[in-house]
N, C-alpha and C. Protein backbone atom coordinates (compact mmCIF):
# COMPACT_ATOMS: atom_id res chain seq x y z
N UNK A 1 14.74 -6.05 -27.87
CA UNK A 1 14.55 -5.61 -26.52
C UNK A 1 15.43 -6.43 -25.61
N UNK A 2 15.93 -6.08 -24.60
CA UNK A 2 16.35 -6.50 -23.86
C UNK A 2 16.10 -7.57 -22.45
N UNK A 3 16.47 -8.48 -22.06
CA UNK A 3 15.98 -9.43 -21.22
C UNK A 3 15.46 -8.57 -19.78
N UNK A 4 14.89 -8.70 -19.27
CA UNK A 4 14.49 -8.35 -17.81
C UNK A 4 14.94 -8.80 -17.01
N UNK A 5 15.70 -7.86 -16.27
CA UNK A 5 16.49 -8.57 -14.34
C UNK A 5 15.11 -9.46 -13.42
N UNK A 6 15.54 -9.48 -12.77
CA UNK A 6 14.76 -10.43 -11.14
C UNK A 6 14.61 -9.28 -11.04
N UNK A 7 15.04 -7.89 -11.13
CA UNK A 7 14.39 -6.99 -9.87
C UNK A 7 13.83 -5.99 -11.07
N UNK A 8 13.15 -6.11 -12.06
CA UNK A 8 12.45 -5.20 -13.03
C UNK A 8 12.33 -5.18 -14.22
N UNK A 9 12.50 -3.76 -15.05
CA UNK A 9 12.89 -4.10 -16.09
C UNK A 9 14.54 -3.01 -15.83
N UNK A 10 15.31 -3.56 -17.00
CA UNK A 10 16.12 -2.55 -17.13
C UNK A 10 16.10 -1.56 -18.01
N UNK A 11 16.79 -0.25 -17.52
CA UNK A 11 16.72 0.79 -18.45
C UNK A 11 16.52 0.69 -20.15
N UNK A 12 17.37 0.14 -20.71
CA UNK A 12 17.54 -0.19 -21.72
C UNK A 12 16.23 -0.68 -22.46
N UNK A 13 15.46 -1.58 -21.57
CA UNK A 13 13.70 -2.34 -22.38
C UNK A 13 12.79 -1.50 -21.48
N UNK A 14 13.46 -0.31 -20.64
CA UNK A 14 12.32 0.81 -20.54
C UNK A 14 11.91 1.28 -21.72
N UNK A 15 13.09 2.01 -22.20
CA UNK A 15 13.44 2.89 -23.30
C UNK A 15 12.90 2.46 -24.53
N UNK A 16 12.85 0.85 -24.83
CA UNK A 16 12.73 0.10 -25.86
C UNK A 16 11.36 0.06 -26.05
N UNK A 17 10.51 -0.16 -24.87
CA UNK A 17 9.22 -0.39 -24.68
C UNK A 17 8.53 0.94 -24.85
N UNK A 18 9.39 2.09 -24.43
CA UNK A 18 8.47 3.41 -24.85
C UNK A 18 8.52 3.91 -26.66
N UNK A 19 10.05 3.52 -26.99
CA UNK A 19 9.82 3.76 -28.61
C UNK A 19 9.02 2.88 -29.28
N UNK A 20 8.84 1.96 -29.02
CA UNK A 20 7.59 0.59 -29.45
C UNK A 20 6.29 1.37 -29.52
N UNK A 21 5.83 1.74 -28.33
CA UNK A 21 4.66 2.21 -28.03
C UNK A 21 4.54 4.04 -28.47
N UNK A 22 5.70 4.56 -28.92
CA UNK A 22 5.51 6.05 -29.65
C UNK A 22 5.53 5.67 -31.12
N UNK A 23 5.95 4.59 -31.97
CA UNK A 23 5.78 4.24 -32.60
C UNK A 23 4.69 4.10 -33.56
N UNK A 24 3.93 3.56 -32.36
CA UNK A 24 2.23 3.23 -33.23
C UNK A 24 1.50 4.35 -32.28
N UNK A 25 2.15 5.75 -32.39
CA UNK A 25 1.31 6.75 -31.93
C UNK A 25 0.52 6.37 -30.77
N UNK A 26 1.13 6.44 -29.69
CA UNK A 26 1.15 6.64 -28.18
C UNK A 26 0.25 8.05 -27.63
N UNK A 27 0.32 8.03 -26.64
CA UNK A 27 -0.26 9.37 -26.38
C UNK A 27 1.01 10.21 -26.12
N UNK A 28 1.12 11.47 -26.58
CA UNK A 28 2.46 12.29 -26.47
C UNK A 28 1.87 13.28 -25.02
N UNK A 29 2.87 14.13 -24.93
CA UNK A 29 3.17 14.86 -23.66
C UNK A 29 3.98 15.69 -24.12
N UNK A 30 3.53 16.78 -25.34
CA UNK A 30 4.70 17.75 -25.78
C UNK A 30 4.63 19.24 -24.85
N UNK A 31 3.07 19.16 -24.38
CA UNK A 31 3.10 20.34 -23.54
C UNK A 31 3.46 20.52 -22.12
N UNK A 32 3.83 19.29 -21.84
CA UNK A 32 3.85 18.83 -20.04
C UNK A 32 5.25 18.79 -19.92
N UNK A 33 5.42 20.22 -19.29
CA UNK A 33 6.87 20.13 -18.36
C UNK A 33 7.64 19.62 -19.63
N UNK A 34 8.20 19.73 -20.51
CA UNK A 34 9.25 19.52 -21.00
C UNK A 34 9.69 18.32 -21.37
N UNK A 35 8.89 17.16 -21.03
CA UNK A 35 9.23 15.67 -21.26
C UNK A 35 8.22 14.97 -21.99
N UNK A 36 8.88 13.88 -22.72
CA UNK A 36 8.23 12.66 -23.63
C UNK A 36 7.66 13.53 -24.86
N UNK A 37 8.08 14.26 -25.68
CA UNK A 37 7.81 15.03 -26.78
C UNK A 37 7.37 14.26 -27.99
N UNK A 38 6.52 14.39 -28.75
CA UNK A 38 6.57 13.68 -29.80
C UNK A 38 5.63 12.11 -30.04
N UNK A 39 5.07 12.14 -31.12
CA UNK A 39 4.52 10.55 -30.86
C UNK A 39 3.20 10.34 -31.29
N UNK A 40 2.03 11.41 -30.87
CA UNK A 40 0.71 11.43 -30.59
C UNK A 40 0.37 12.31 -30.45
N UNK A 41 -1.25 12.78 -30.42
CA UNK A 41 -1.79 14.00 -29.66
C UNK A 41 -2.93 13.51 -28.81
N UNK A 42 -3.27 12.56 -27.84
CA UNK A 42 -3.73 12.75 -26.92
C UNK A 42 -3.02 12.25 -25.79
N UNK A 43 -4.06 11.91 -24.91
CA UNK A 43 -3.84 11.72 -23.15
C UNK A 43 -4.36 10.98 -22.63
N UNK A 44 -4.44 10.14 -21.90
CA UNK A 44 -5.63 8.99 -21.29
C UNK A 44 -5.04 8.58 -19.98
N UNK A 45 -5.84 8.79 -19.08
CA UNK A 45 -5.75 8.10 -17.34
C UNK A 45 -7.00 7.01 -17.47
N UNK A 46 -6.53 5.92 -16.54
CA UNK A 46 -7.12 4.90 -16.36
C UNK A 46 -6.72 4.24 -15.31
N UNK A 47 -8.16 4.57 -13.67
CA UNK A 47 -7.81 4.17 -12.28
C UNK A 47 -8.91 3.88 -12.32
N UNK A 48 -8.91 3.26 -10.93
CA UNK A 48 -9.98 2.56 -10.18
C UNK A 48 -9.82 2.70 -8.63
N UNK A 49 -10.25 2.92 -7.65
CA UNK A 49 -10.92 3.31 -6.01
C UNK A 49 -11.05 1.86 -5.45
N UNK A 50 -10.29 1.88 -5.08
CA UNK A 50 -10.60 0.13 -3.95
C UNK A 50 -11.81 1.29 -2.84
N UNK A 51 -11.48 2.60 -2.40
CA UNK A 51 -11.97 3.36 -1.44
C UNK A 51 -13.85 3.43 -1.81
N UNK A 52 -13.54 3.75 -2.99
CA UNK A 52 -14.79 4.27 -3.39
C UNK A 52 -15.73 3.11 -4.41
N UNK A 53 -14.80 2.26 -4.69
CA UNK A 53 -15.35 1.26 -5.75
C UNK A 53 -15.96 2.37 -7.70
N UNK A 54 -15.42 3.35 -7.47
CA UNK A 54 -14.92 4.32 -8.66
C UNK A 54 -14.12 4.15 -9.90
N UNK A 55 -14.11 4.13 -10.94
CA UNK A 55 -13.59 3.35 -11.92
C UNK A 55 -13.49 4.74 -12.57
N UNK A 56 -12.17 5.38 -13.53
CA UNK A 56 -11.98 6.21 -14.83
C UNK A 56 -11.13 5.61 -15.41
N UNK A 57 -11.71 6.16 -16.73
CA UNK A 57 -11.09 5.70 -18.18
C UNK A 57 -11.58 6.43 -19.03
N UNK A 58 -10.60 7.75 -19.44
CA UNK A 58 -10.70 8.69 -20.26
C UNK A 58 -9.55 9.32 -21.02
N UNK A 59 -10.14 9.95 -22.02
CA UNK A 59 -9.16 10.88 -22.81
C UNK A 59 -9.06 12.27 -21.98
N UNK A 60 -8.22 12.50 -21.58
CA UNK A 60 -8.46 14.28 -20.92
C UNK A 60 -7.79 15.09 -21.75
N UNK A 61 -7.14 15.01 -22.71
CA UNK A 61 -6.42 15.88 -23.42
C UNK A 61 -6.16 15.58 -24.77
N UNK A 62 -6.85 15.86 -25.76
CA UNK A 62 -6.07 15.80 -27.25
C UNK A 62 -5.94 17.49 -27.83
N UNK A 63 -5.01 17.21 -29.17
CA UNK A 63 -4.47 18.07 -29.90
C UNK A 63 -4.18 19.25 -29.03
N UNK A 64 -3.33 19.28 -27.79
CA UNK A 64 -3.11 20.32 -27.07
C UNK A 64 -3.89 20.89 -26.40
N UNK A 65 -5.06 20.26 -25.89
CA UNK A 65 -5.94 21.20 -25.15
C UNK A 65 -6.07 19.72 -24.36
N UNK A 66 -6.34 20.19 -23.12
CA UNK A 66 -7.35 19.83 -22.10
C UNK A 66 -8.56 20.03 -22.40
N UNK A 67 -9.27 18.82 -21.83
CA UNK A 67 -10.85 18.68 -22.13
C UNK A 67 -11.63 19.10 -20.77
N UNK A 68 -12.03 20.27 -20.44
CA UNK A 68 -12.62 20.64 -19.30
C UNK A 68 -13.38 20.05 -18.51
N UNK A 69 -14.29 18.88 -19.52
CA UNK A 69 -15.26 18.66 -18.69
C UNK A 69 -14.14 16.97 -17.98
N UNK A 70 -13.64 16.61 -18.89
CA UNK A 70 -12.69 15.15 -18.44
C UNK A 70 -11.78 15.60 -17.51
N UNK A 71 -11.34 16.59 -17.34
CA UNK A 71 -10.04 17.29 -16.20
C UNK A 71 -11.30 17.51 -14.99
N UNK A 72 -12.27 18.02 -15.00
CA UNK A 72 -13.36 18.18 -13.70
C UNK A 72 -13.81 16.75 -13.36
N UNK A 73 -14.02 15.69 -14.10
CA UNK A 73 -14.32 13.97 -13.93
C UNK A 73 -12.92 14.02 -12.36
N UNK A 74 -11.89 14.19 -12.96
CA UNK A 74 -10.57 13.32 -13.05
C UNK A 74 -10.39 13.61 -11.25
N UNK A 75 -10.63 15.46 -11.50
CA UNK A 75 -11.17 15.90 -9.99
C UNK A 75 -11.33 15.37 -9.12
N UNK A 76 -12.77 15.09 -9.64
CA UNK A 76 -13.70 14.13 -8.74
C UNK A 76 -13.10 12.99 -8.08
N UNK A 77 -12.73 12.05 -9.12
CA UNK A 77 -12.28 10.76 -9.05
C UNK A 77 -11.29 10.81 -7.80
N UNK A 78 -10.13 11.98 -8.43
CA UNK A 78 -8.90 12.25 -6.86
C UNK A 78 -9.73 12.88 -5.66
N UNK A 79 -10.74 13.00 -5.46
CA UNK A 79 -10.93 13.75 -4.06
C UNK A 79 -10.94 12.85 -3.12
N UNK A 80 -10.25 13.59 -1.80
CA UNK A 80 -10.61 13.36 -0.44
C UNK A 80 -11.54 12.49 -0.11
N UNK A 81 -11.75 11.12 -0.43
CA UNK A 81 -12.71 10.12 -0.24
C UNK A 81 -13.43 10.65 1.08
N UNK A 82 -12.10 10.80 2.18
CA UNK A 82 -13.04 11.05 4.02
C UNK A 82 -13.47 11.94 4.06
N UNK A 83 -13.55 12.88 3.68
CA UNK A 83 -14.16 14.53 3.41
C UNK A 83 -14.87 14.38 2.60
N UNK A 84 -14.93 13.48 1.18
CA UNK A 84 -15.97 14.20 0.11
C UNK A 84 -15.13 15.75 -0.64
N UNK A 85 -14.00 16.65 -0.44
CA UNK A 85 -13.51 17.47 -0.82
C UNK A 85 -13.02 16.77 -1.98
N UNK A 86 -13.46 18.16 -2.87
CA UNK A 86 -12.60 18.02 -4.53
C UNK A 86 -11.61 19.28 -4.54
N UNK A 87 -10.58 18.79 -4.88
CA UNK A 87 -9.72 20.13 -5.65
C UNK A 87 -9.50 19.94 -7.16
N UNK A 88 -8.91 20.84 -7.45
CA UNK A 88 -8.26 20.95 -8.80
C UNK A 88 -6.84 20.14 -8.49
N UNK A 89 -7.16 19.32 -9.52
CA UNK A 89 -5.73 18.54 -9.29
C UNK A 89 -4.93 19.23 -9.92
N UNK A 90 -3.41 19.94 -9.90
CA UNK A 90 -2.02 19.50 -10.88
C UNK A 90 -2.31 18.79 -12.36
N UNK A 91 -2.54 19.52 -13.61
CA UNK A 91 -2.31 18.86 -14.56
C UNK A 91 -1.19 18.07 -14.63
N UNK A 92 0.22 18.59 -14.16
CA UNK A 92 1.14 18.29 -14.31
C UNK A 92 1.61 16.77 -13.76
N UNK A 93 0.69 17.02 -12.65
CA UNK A 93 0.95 15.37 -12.04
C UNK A 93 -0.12 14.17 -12.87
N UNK A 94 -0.74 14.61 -13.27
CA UNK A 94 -1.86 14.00 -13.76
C UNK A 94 -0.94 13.64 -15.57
N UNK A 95 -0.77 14.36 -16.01
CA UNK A 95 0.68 13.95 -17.07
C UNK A 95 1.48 13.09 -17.07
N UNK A 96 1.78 12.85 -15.72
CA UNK A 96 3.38 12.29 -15.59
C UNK A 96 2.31 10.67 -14.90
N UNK A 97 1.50 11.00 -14.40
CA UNK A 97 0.88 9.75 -14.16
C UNK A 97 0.79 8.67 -15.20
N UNK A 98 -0.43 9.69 -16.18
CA UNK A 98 -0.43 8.98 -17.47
C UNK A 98 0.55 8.07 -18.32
N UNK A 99 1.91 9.26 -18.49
CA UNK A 99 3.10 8.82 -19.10
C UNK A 99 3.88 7.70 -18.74
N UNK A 100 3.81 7.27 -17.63
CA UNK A 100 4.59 6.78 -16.78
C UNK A 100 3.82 5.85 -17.16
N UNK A 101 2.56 4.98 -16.90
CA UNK A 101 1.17 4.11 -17.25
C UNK A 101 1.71 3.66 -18.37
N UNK A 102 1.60 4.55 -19.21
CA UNK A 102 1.46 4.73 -21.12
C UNK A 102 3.27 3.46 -21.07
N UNK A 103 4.08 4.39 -20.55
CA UNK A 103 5.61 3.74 -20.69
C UNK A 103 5.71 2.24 -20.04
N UNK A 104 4.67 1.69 -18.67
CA UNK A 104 5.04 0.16 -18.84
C UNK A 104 4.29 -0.85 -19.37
N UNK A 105 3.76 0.33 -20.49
CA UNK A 105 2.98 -0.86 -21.20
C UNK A 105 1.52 -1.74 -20.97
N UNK A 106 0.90 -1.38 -20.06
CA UNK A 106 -0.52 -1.92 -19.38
C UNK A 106 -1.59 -1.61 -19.78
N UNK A 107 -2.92 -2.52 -19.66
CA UNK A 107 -4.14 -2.48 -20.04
C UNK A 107 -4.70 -1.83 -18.41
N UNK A 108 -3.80 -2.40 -17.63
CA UNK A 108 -4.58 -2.54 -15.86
C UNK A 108 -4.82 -0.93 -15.80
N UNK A 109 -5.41 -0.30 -14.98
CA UNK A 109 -5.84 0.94 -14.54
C UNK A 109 -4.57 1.04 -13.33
N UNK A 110 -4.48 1.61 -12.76
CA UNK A 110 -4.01 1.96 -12.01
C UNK A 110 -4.78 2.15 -11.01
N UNK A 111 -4.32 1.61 -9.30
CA UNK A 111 -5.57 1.55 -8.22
C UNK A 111 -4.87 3.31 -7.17
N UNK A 112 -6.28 3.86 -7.39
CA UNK A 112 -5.63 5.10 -6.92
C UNK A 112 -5.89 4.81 -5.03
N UNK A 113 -4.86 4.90 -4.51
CA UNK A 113 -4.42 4.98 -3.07
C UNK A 113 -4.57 6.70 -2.04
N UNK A 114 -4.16 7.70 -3.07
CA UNK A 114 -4.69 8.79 -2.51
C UNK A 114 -3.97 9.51 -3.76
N UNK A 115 -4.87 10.36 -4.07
CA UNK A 115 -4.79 11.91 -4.78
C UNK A 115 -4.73 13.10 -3.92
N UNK A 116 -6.10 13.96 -3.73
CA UNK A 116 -6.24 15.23 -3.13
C UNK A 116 -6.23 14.95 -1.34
N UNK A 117 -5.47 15.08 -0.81
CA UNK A 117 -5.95 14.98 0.83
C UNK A 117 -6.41 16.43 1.80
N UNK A 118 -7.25 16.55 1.98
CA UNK A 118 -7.55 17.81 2.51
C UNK A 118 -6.49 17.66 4.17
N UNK A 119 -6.45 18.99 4.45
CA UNK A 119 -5.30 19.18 5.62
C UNK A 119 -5.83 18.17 6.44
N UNK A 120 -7.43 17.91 7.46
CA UNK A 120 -7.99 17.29 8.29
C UNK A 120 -7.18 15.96 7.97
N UNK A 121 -7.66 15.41 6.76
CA UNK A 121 -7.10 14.20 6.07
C UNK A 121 -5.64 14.08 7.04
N UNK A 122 -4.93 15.00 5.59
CA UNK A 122 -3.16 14.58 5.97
C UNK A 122 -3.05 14.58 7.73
N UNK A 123 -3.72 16.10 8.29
CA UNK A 123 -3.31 15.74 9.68
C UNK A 123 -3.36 14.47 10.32
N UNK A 124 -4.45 13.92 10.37
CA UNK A 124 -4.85 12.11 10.50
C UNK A 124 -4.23 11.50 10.45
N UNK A 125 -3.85 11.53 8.88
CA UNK A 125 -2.77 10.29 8.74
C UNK A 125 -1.30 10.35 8.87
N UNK A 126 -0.92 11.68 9.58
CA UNK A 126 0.64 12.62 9.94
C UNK A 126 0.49 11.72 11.94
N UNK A 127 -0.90 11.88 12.14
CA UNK A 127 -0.64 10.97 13.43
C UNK A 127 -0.29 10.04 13.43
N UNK A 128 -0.87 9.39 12.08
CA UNK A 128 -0.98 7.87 12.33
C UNK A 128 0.83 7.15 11.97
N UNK A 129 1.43 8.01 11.34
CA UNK A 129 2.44 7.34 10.61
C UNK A 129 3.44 8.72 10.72
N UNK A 130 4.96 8.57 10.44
CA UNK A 130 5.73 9.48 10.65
C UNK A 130 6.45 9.83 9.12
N UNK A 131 6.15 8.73 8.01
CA UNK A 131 5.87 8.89 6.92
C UNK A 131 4.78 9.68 6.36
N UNK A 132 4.24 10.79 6.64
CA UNK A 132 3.06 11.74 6.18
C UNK A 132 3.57 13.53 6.21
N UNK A 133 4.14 13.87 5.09
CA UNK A 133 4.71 15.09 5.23
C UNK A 133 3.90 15.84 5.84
N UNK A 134 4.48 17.33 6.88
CA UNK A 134 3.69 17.82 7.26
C UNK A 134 2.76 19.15 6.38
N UNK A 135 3.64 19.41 5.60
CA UNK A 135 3.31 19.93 4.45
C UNK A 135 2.67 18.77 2.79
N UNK A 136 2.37 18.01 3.27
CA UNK A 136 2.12 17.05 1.65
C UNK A 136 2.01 17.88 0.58
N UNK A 137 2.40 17.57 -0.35
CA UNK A 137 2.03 17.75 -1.98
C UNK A 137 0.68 17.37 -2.61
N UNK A 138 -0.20 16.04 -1.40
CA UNK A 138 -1.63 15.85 -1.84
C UNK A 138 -2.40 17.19 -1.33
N UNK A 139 -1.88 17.84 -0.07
CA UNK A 139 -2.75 18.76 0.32
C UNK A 139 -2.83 20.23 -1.18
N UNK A 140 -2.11 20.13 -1.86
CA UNK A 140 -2.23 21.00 -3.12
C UNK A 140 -2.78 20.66 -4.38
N UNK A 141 -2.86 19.42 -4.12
CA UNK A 141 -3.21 18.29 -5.34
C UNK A 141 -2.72 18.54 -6.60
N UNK A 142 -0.88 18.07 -6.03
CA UNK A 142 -0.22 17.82 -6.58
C UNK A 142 0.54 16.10 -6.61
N UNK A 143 0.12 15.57 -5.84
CA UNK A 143 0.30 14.45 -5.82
C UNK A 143 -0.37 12.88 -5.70
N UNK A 144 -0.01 12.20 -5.87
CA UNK A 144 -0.80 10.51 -6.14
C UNK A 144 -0.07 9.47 -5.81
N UNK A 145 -0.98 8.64 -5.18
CA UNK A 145 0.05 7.79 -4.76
C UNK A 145 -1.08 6.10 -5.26
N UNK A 146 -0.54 5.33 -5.70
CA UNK A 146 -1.09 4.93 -6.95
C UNK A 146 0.41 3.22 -6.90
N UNK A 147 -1.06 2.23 -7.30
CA UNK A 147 -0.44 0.96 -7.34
C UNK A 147 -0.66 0.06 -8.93
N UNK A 148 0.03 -1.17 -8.55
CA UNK A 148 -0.26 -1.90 -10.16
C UNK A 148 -0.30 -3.03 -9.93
N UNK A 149 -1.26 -3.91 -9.92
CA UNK A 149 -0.63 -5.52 -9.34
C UNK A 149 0.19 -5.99 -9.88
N UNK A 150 0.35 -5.49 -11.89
CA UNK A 150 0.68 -6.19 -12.91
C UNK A 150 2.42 -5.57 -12.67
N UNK A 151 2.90 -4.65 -12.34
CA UNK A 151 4.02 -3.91 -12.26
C UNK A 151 4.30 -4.02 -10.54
N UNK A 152 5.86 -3.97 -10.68
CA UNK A 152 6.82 -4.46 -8.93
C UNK A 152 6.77 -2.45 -8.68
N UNK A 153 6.74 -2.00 -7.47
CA UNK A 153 7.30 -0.74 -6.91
C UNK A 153 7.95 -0.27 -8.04
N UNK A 154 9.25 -1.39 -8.00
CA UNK A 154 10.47 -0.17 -8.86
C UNK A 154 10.37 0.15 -10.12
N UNK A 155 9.70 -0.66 -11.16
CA UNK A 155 8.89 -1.01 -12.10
C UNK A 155 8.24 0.13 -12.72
N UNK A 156 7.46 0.86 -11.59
CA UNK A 156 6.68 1.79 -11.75
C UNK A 156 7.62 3.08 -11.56
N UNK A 157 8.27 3.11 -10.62
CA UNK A 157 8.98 4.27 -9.86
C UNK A 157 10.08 4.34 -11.15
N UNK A 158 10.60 3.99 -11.70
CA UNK A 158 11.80 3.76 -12.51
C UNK A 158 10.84 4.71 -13.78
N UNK A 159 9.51 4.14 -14.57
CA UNK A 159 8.74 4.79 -15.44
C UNK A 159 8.50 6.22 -15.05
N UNK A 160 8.18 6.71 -13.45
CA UNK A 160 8.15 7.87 -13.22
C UNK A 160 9.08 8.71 -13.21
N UNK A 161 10.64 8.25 -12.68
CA UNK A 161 11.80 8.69 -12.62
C UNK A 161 12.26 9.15 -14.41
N UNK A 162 11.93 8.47 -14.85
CA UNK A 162 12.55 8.79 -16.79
C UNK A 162 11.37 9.65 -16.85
N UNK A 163 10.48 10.04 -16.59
CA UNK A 163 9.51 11.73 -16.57
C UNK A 163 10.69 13.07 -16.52
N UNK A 164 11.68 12.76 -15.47
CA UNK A 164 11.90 13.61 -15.27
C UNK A 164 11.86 15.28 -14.72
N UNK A 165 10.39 14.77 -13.95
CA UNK A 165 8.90 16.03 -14.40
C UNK A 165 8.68 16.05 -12.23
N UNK A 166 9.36 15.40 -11.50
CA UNK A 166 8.42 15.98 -10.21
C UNK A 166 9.43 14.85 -9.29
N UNK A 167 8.93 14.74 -8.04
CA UNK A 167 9.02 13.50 -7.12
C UNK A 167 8.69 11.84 -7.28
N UNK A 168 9.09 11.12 -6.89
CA UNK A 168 9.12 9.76 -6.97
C UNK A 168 9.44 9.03 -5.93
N UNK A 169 8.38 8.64 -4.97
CA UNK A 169 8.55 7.85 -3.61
C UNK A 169 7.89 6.62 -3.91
N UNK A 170 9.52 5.08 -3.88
CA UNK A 170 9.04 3.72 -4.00
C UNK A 170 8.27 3.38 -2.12
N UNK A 171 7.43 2.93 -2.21
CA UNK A 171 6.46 2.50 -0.70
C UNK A 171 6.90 1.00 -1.05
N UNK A 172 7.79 0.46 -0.67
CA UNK A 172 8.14 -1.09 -1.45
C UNK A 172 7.02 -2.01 -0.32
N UNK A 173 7.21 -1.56 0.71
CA UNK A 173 6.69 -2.87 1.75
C UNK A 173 4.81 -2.77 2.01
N UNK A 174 4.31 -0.80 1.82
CA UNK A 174 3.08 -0.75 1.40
C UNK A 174 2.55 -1.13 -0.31
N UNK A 175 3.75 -1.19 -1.05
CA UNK A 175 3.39 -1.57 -2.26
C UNK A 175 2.70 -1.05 -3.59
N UNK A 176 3.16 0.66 -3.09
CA UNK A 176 2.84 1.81 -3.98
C UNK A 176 4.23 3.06 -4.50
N UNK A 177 3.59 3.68 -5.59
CA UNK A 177 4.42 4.59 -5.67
C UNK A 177 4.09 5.88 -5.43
N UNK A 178 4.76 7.11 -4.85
CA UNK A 178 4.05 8.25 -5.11
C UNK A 178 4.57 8.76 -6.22
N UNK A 179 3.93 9.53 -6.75
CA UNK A 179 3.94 10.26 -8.17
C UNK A 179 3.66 11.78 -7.93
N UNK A 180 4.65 12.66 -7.67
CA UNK A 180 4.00 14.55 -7.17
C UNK A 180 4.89 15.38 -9.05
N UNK A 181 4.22 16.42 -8.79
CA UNK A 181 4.88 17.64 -10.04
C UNK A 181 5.87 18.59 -9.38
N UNK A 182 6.25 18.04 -8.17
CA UNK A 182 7.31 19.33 -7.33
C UNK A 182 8.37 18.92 -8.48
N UNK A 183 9.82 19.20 -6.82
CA UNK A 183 11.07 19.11 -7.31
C UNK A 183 11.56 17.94 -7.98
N UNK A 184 11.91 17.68 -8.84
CA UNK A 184 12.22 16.59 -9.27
C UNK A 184 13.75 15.63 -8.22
N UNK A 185 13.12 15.15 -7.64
CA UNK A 185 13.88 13.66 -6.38
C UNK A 185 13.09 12.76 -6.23
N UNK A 186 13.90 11.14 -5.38
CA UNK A 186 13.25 10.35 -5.54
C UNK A 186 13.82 9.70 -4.20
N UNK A 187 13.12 9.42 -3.65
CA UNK A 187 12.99 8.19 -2.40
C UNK A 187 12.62 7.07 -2.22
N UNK A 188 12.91 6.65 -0.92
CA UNK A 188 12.29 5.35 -0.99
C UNK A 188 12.96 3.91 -0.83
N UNK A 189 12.00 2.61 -1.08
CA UNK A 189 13.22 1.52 -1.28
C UNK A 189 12.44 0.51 -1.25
């Protein structure tokens, strides 16, 4: 593997660190959007709610199926904390979450910052900040925006970017990444 810069890891002990970990049968992603093929047959998210004091840690998907009742948990977990609203999240983002997790290697959960935002929500926080699309990708719940103490911004954003699979916004100075299943671009700094 390769040494690590001051500012991450580099490509090279990304790459290294994901064949390590497909190796000893990883969780694969052969049905999701076209990326990380091969390896495994399940799935596992693992967050925690500073908002809600909420904790998941589950399998939502083996041998090609989604697990209905773990994809309705996962729901839950992303809703609209200020509302109480659940949607159906985006499998797709919920994939690339995982993968991205799975690729830097961590035990830590991931601290979820916002999943589903109902419009009331986004409108709120579209006042509060000029950073709040007016259209969001949470209002479809397609998107997450999601931290690591153990992992830097780019760290994370770099694991989402090799998805290949949606959007990727580094929040360097709030100290999160977003993670959406749209167009695949990336922002930020």
């Amino acid at each position: 593997m390769t040494k690590s810069s001051t500012s991450g890891l580099t490509r090279r002990a990304l790459l290294g660190a994901f064949a390590a970990t497909a190796v000893v049968a990883a969780p694969t992603y052969s049905h999701a959007a076209g990326f990380l093929r091969g390896g495994g047959d399940i799935r596992r998210i693992r967050m925690y709610s500073g908002r809600t004091g909420e904790r998941i840690d589950m399998i939502y998907w083996v041998d090609g199926k989604y697990i209905k009742d773990a994809v309705k948990e996962v729901n839950h977990f992303m809703r609209d904390w200020r509302t109480d609203q659940v949607k159906d999240m985006d499998l797709r983002t919920i994939d690339i979450m995982a993968a991205s997790h799975n690729m830097l290697d961590v035990n830590e959960p991931y601290m979820l910052l916002s999943g589903y935002r109902s419009p009331q929500t986004n409108a709120m926080l579209r006042s509060r900040s000029r950073r709040v699309a007016k259209n969001s990708l949470h209002m479809q719940g397609q998107a997450a925006d999601l931290r690591l103490s153990s992992r830097s911004v780019s760290q994370m954003a770099r694991a989402a970017m090799s998805c290949h699979a949606g959007g990727v916004g580094k929040y360097s100075r709030s100290n999160f990444v977003h993670m959406d299943c749209g167009v695949v671009r990336a922002w930020g700094g």
